[in-house]
PDB file of N, CA and C in Angstrom:
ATOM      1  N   UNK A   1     -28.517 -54.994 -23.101  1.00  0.00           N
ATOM      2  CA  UNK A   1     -29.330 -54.876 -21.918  1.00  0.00           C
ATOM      3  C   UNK A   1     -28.605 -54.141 -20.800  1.00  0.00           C
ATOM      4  N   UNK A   2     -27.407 -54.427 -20.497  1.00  0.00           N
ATOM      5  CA  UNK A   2     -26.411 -53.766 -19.449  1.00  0.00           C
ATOM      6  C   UNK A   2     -26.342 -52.389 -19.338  1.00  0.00           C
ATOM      7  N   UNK A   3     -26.455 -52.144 -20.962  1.00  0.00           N
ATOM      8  CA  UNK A   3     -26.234 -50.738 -21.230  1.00  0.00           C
ATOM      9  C   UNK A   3     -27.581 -49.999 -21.145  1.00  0.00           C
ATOM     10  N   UNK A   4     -28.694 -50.479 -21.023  1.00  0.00           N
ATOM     11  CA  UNK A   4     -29.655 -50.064 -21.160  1.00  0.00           C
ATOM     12  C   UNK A   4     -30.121 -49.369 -19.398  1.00  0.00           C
ATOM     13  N   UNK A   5     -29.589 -50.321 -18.697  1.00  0.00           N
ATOM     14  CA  UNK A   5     -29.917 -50.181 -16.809  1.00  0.00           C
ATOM     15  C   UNK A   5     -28.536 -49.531 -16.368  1.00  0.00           C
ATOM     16  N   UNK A   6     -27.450 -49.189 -17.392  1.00  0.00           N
ATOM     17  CA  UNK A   6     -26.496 -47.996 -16.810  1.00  0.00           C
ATOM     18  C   UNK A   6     -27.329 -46.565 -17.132  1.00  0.00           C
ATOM     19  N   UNK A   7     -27.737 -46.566 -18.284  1.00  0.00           N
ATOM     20  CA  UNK A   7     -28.655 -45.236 -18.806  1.00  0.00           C
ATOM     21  C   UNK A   7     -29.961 -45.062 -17.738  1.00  0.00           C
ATOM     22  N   UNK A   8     -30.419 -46.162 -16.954  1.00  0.00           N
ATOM     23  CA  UNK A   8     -31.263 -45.639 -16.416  1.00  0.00           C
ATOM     24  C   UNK A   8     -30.886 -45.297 -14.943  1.00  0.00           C
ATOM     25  N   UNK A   9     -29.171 -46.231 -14.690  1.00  0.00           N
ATOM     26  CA  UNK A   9     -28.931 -45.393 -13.580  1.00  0.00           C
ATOM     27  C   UNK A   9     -28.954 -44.071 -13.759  1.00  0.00           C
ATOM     28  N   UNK A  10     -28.110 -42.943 -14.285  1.00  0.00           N
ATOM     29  CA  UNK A  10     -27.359 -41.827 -15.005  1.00  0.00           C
ATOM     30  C   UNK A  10     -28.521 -41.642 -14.197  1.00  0.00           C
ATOM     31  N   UNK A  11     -29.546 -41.740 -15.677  1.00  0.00           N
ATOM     32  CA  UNK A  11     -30.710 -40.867 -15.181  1.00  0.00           C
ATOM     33  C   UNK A  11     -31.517 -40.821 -14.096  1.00  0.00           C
ATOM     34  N   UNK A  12     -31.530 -41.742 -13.113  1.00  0.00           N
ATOM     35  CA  UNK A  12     -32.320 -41.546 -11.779  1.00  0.00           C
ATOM     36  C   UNK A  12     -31.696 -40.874 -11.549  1.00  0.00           C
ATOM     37  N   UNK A  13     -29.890 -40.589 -11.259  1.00  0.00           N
ATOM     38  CA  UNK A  13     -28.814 -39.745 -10.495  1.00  0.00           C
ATOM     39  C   UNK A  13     -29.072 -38.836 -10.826  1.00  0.00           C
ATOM     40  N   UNK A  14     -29.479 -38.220 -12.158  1.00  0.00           N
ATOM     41  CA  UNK A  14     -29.362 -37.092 -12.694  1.00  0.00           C
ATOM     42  C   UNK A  14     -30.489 -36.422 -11.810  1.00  0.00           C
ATOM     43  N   UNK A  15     -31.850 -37.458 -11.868  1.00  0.00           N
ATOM     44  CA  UNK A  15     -33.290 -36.236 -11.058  1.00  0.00           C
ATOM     45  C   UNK A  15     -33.099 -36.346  -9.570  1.00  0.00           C
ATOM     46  N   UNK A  16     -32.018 -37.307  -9.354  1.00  0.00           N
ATOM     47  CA  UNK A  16     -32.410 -36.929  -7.542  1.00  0.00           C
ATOM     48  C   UNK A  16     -32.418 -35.480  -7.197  1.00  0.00           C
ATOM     49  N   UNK A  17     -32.943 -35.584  -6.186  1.00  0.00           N
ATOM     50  CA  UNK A  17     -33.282 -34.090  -5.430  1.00  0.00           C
ATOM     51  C   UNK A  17     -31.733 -33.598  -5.070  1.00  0.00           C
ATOM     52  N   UNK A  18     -31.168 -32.627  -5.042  1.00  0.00           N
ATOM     53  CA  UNK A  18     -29.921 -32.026  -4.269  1.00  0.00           C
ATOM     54  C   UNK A  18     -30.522 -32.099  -2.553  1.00  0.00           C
ATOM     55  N   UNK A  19     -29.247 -32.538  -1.936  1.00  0.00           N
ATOM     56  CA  UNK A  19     -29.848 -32.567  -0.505  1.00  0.00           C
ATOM     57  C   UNK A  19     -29.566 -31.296   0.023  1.00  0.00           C
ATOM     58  N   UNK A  20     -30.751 -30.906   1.284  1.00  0.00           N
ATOM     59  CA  UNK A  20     -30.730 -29.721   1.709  1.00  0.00           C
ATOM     60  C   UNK A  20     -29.859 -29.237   2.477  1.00  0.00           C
ATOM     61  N   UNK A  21     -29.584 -28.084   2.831  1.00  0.00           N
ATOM     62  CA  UNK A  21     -28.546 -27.663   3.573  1.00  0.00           C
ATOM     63  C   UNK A  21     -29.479 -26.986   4.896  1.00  0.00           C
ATOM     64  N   UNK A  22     -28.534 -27.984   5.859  1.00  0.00           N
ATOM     65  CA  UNK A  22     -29.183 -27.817   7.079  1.00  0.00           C
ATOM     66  C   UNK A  22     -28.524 -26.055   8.012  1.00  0.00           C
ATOM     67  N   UNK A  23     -29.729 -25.452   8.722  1.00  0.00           N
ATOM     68  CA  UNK A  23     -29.411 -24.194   8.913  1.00  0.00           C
ATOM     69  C   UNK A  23     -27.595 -24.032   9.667  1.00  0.00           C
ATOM     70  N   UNK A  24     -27.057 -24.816  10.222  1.00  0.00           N
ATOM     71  CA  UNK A  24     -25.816 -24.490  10.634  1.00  0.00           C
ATOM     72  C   UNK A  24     -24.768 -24.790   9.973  1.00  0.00           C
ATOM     73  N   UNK A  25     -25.159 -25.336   8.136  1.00  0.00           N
ATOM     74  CA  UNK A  25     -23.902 -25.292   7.161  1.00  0.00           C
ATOM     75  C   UNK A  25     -24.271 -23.693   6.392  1.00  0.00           C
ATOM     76  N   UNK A  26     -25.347 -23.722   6.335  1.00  0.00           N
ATOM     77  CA  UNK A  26     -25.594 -22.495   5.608  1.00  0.00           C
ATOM     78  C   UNK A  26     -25.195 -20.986   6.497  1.00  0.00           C
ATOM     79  N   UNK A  27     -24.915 -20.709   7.833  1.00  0.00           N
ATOM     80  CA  UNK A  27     -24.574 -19.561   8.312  1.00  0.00           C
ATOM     81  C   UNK A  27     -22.740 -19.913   7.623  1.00  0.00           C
ATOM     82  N   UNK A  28     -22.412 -21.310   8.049  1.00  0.00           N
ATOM     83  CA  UNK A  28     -20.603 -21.285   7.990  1.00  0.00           C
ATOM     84  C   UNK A  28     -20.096 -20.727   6.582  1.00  0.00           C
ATOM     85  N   UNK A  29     -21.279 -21.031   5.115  1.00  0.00           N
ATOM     86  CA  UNK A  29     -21.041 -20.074   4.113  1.00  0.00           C
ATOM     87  C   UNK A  29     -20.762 -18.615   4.481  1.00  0.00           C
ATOM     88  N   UNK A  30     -21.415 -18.182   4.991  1.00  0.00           N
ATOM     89  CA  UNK A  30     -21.097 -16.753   5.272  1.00  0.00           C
ATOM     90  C   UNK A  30     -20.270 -16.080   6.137  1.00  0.00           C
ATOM     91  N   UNK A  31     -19.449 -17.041   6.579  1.00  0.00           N
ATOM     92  CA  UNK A  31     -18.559 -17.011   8.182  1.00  0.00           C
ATOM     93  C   UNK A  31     -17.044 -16.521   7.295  1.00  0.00           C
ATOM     94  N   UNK A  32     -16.497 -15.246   7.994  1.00  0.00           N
ATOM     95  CA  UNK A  32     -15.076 -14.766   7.127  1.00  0.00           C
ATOM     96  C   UNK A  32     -14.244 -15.902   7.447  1.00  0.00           C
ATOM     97  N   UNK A  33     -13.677 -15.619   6.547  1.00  0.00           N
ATOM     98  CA  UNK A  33     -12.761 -16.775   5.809  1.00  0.00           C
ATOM     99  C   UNK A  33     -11.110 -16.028   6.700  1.00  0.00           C
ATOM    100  N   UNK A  34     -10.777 -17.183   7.353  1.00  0.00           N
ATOM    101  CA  UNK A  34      -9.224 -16.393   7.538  1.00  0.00           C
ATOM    102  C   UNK A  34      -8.161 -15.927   7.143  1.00  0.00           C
ATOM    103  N   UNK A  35      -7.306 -15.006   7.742  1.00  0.00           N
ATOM    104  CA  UNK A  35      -6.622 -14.744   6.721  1.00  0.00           C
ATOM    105  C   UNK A  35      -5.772 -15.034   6.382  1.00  0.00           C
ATOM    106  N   UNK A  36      -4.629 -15.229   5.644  1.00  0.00           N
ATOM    107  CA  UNK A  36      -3.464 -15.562   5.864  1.00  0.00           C
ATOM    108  C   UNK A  36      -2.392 -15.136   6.289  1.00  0.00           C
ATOM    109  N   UNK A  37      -1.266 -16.191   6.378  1.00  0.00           N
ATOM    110  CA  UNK A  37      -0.239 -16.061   7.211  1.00  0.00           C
ATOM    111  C   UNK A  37       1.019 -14.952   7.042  1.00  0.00           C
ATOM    112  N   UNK A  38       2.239 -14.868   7.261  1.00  0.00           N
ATOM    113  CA  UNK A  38       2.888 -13.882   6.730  1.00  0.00           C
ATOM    114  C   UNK A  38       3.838 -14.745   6.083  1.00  0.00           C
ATOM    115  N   UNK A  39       3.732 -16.386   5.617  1.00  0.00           N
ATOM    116  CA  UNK A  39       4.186 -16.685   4.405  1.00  0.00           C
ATOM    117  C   UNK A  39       3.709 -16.959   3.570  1.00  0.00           C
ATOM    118  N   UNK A  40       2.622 -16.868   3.254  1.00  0.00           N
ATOM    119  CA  UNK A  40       1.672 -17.203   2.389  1.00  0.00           C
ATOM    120  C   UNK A  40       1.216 -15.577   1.744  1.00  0.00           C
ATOM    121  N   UNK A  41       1.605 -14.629   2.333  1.00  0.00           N
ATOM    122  CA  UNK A  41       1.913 -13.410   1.738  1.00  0.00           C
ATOM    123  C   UNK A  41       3.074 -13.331   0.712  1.00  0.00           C
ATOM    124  N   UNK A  42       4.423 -13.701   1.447  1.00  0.00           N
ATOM    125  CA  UNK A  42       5.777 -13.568   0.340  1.00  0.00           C
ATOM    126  C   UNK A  42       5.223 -14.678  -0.324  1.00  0.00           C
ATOM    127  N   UNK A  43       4.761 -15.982  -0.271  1.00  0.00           N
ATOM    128  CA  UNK A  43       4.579 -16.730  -1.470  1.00  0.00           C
ATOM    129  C   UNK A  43       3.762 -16.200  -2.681  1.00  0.00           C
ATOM    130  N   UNK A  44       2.707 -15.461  -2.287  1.00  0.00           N
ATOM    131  CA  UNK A  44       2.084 -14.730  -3.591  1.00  0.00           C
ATOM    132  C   UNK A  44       3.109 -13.618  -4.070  1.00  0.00           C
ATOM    133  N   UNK A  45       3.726 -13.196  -3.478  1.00  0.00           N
ATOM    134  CA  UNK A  45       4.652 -12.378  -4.526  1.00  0.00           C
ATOM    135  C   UNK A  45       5.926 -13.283  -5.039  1.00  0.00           C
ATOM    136  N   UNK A  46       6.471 -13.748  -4.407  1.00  0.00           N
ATOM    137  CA  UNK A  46       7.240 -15.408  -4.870  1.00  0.00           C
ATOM    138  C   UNK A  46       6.834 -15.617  -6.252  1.00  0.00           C
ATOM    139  N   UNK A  47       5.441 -16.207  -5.945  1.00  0.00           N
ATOM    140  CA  UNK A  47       4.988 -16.550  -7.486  1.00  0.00           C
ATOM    141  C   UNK A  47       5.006 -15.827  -8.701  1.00  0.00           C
ATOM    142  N   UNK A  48       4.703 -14.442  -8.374  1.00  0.00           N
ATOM    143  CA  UNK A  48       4.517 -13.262  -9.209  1.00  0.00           C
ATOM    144  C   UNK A  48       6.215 -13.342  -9.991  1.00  0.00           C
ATOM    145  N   UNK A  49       7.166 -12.734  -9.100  1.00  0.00           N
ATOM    146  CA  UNK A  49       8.387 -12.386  -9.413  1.00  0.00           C
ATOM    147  C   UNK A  49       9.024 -14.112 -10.115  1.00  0.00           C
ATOM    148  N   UNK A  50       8.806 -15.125  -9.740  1.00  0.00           N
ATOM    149  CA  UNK A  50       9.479 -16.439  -9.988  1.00  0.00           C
ATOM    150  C   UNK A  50       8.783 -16.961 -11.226  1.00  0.00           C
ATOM    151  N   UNK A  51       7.666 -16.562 -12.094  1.00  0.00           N
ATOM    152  CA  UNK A  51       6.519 -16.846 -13.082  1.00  0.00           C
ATOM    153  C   UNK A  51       7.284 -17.055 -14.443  1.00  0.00           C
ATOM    154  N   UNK A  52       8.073 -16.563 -14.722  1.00  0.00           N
ATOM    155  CA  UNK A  52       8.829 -16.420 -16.158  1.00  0.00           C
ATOM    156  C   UNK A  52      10.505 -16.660 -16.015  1.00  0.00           C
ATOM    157  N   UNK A  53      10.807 -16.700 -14.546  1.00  0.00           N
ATOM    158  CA  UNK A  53      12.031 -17.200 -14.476  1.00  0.00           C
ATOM    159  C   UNK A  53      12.718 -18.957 -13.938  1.00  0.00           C
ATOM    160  N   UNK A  54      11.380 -19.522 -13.606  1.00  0.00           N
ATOM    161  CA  UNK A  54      11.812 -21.037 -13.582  1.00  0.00           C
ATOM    162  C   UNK A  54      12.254 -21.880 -14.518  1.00  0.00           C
ATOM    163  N   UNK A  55      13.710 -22.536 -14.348  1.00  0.00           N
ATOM    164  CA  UNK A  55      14.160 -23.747 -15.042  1.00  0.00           C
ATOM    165  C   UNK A  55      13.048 -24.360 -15.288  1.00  0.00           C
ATOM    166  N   UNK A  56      12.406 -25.810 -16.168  1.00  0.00           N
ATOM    167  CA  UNK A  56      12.081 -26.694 -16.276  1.00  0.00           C
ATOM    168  C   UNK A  56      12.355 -27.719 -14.918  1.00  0.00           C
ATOM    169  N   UNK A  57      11.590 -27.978 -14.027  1.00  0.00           N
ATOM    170  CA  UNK A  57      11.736 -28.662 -13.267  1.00  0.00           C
ATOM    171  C   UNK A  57      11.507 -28.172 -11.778  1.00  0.00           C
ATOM    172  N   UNK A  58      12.135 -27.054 -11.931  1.00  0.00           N
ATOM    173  CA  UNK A  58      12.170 -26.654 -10.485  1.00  0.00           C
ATOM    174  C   UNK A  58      10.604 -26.257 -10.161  1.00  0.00           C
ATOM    175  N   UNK A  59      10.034 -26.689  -8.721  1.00  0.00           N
ATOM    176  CA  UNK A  59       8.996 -26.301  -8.313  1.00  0.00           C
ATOM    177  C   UNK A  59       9.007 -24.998  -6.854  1.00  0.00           C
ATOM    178  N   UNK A  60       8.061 -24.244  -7.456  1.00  0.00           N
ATOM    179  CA  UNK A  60       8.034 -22.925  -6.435  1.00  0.00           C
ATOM    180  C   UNK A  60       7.909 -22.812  -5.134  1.00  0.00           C
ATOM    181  N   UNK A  61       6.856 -24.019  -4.707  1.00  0.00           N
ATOM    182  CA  UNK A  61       7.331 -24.035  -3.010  1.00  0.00           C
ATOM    183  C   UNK A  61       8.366 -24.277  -2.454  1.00  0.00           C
ATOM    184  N   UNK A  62       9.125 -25.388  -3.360  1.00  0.00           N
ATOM    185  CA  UNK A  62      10.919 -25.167  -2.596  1.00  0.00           C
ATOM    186  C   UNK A  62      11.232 -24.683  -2.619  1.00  0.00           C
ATOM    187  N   UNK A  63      11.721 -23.645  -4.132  1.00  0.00           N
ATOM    188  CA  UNK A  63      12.247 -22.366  -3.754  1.00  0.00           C
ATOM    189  C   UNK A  63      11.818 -21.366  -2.717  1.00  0.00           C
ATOM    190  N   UNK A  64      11.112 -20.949  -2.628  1.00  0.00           N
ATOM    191  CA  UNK A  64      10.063 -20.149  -1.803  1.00  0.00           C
ATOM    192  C   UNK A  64      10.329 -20.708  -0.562  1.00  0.00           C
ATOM    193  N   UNK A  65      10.147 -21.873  -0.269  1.00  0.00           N
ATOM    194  CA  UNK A  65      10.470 -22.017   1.390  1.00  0.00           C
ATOM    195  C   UNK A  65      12.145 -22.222   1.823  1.00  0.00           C
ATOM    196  N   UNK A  66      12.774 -22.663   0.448  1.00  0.00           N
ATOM    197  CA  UNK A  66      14.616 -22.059   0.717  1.00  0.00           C
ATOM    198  C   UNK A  66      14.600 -20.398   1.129  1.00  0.00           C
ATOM    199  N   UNK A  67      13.992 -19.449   0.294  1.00  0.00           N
ATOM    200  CA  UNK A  67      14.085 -18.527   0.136  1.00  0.00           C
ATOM    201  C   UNK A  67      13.370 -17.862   1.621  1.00  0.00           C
ATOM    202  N   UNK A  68      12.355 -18.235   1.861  1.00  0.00           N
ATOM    203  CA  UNK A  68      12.355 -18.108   3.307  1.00  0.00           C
ATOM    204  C   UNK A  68      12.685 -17.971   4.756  1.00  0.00           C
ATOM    205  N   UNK A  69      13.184 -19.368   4.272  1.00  0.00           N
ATOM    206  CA  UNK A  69      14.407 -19.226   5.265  1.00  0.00           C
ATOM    207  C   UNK A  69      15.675 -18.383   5.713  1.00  0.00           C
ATOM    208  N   UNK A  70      16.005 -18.384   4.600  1.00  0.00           N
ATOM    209  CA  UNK A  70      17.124 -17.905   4.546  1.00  0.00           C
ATOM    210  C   UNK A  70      16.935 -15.753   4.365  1.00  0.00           C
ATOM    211  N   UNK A  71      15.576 -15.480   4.751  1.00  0.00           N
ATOM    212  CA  UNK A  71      15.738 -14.225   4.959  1.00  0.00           C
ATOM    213  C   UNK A  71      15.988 -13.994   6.229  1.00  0.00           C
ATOM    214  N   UNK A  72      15.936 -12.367   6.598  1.00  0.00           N
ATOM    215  CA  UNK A  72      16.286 -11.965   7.739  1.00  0.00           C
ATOM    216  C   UNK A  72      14.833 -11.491   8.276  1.00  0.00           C
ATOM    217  N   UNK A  73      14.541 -11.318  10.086  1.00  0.00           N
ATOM    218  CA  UNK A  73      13.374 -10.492  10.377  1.00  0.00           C
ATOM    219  C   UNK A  73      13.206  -9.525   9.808  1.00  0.00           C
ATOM    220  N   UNK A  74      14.234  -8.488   9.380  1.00  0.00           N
ATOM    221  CA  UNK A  74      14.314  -7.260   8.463  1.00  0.00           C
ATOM    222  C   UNK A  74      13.007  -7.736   7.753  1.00  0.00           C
ATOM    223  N   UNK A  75      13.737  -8.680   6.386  1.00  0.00           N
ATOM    224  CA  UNK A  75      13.241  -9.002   4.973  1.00  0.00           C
ATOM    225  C   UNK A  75      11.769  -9.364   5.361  1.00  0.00           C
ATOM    226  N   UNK A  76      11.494 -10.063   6.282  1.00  0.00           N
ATOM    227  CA  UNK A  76      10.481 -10.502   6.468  1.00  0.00           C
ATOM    228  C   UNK A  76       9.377  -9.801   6.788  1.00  0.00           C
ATOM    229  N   UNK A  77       9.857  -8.854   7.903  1.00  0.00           N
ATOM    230  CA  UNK A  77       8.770  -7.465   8.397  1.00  0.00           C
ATOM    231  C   UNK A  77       7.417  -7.306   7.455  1.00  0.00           C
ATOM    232  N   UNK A  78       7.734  -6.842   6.067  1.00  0.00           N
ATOM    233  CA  UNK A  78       6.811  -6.440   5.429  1.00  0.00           C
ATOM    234  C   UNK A  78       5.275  -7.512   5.281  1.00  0.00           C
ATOM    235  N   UNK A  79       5.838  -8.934   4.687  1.00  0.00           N
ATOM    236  CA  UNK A  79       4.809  -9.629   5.133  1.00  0.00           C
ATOM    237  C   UNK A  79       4.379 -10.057   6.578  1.00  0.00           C
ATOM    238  N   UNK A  80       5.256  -9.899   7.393  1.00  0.00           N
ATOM    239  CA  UNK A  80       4.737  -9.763   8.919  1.00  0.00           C
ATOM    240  C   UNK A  80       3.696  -8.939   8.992  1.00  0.00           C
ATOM    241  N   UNK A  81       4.018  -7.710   9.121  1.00  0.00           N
ATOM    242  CA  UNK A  81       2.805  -6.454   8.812  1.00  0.00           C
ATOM    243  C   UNK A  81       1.345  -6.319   8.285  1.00  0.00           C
ATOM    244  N   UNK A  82       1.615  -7.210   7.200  1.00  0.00           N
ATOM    245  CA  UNK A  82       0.426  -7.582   6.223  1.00  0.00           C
ATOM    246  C   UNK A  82      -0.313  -8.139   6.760  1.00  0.00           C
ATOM    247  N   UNK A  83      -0.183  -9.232   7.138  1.00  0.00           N
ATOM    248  CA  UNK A  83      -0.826 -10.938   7.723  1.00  0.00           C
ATOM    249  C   UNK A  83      -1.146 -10.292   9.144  1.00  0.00           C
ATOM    250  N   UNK A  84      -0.565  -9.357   9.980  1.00  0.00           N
ATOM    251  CA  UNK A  84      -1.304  -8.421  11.273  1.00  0.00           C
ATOM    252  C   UNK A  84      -1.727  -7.616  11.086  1.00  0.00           C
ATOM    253  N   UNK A  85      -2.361  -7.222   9.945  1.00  0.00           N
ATOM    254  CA  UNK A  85      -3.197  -6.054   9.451  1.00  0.00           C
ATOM    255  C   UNK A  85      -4.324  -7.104   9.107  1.00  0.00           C
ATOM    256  N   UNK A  86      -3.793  -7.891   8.610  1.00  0.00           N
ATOM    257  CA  UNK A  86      -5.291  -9.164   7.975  1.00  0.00           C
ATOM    258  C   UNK A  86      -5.994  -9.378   8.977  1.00  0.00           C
ATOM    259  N   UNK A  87      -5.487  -9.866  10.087  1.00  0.00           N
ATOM    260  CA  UNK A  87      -5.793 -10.811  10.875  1.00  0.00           C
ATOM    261  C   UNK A  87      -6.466  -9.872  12.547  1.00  0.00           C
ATOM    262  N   UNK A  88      -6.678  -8.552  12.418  1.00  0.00           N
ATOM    263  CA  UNK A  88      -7.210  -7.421  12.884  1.00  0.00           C
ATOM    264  C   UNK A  88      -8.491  -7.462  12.056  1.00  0.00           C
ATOM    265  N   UNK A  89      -8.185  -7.142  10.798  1.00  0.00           N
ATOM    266  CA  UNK A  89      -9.523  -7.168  10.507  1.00  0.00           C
ATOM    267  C   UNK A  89     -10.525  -8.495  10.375  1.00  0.00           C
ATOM    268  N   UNK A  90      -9.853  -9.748  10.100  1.00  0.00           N
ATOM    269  CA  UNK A  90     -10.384 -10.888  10.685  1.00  0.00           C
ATOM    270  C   UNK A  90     -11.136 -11.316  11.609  1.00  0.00           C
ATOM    271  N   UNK A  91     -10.427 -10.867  12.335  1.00  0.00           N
ATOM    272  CA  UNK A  91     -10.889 -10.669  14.334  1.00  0.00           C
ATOM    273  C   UNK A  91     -12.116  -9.604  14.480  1.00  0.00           C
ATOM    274  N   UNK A  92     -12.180  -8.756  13.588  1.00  0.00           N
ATOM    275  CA  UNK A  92     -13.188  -7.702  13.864  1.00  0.00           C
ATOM    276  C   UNK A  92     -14.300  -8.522  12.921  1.00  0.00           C
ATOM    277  N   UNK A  93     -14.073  -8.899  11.925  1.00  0.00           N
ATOM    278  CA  UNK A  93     -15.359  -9.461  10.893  1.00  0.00           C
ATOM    279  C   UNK A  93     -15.884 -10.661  12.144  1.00  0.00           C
ATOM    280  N   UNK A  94     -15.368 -10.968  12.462  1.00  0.00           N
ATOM    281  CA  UNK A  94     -15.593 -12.589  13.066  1.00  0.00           C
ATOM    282  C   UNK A  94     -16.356 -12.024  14.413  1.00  0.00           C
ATOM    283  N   UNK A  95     -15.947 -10.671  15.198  1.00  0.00           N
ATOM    284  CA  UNK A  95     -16.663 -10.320  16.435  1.00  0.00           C
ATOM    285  C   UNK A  95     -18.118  -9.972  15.889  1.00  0.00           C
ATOM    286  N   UNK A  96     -18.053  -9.419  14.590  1.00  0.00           N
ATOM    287  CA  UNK A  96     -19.486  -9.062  14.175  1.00  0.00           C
ATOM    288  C   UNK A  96     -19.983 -10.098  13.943  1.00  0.00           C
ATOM    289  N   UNK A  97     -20.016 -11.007  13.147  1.00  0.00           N
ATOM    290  CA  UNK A  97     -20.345 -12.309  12.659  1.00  0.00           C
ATOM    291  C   UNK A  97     -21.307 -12.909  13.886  1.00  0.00           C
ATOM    292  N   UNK A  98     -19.911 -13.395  14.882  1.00  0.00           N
ATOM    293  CA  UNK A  98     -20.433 -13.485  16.153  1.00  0.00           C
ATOM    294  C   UNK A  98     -21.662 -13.404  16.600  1.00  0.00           C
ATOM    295  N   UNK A  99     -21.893 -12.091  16.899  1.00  0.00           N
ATOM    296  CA  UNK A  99     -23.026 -11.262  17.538  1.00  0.00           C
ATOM    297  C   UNK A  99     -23.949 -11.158  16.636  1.00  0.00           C
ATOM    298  N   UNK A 100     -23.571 -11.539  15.470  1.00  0.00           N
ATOM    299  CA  UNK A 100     -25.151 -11.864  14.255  1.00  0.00           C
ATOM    300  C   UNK A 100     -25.698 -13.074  14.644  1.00  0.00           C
ATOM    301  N   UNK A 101     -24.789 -13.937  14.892  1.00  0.00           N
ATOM    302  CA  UNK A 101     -25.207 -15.543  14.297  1.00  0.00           C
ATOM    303  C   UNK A 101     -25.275 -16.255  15.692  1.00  0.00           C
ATOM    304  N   UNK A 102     -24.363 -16.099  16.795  1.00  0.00           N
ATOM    305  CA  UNK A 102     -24.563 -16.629  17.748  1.00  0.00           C
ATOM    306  C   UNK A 102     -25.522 -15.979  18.580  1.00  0.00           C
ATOM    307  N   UNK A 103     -26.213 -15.981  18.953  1.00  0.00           N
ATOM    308  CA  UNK A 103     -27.354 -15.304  19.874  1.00  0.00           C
ATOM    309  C   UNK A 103     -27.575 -15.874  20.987  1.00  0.00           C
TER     310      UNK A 103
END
């Protein structure tokens, strides 16, 4: 019998209706997404270059944030650059966005 009124939970769950999405979740779908930072730049190449050379054990955000550290502004520049090139065009998607959605 128990098993019989779990099967008919399932199945009420299964036909409920999906609830609707009210108009100010549905613009934030379409709202640019930010960009990232200028360590979260060297971490995607981190990962790339560190992929086939990790010990057993060791995990990549420590390395990666040792390795961080311990660069220079030099080393760093390049993902500096990146993440202010992102974040220009960020700023520009988001002024348009803006002027679509806020009225």
């Amino acid at each position: 019998m128990a098993s019989k009124a779990k099967r008919a939970k399932k199945v009420v769950a299964a036909e409920a209706p999906e609830p609707e999405v009210e108009d100010g979740e549905a613009e934030q779908v379409e709202k640019p997404k930010r960009p990232y930072t200028a360590y979260f730049a060297f971490l995607a190449d981190f990962r790339i270059e560190m992929k086939d050379k990790l010990k057993t054990g060791q995990k990549i955000p420590t390395l990666a944030g040792e390795r961080w550290r311990s660069m220079t502004d030099d080393d760093k520049e390049p993902y500096i650059t990146q993440a202010a090139t992102l974040k220009k065009e960020y700023e520009k998607k988001m002024e348009d966005w803006n002027k679509k959605h806020l009225k």
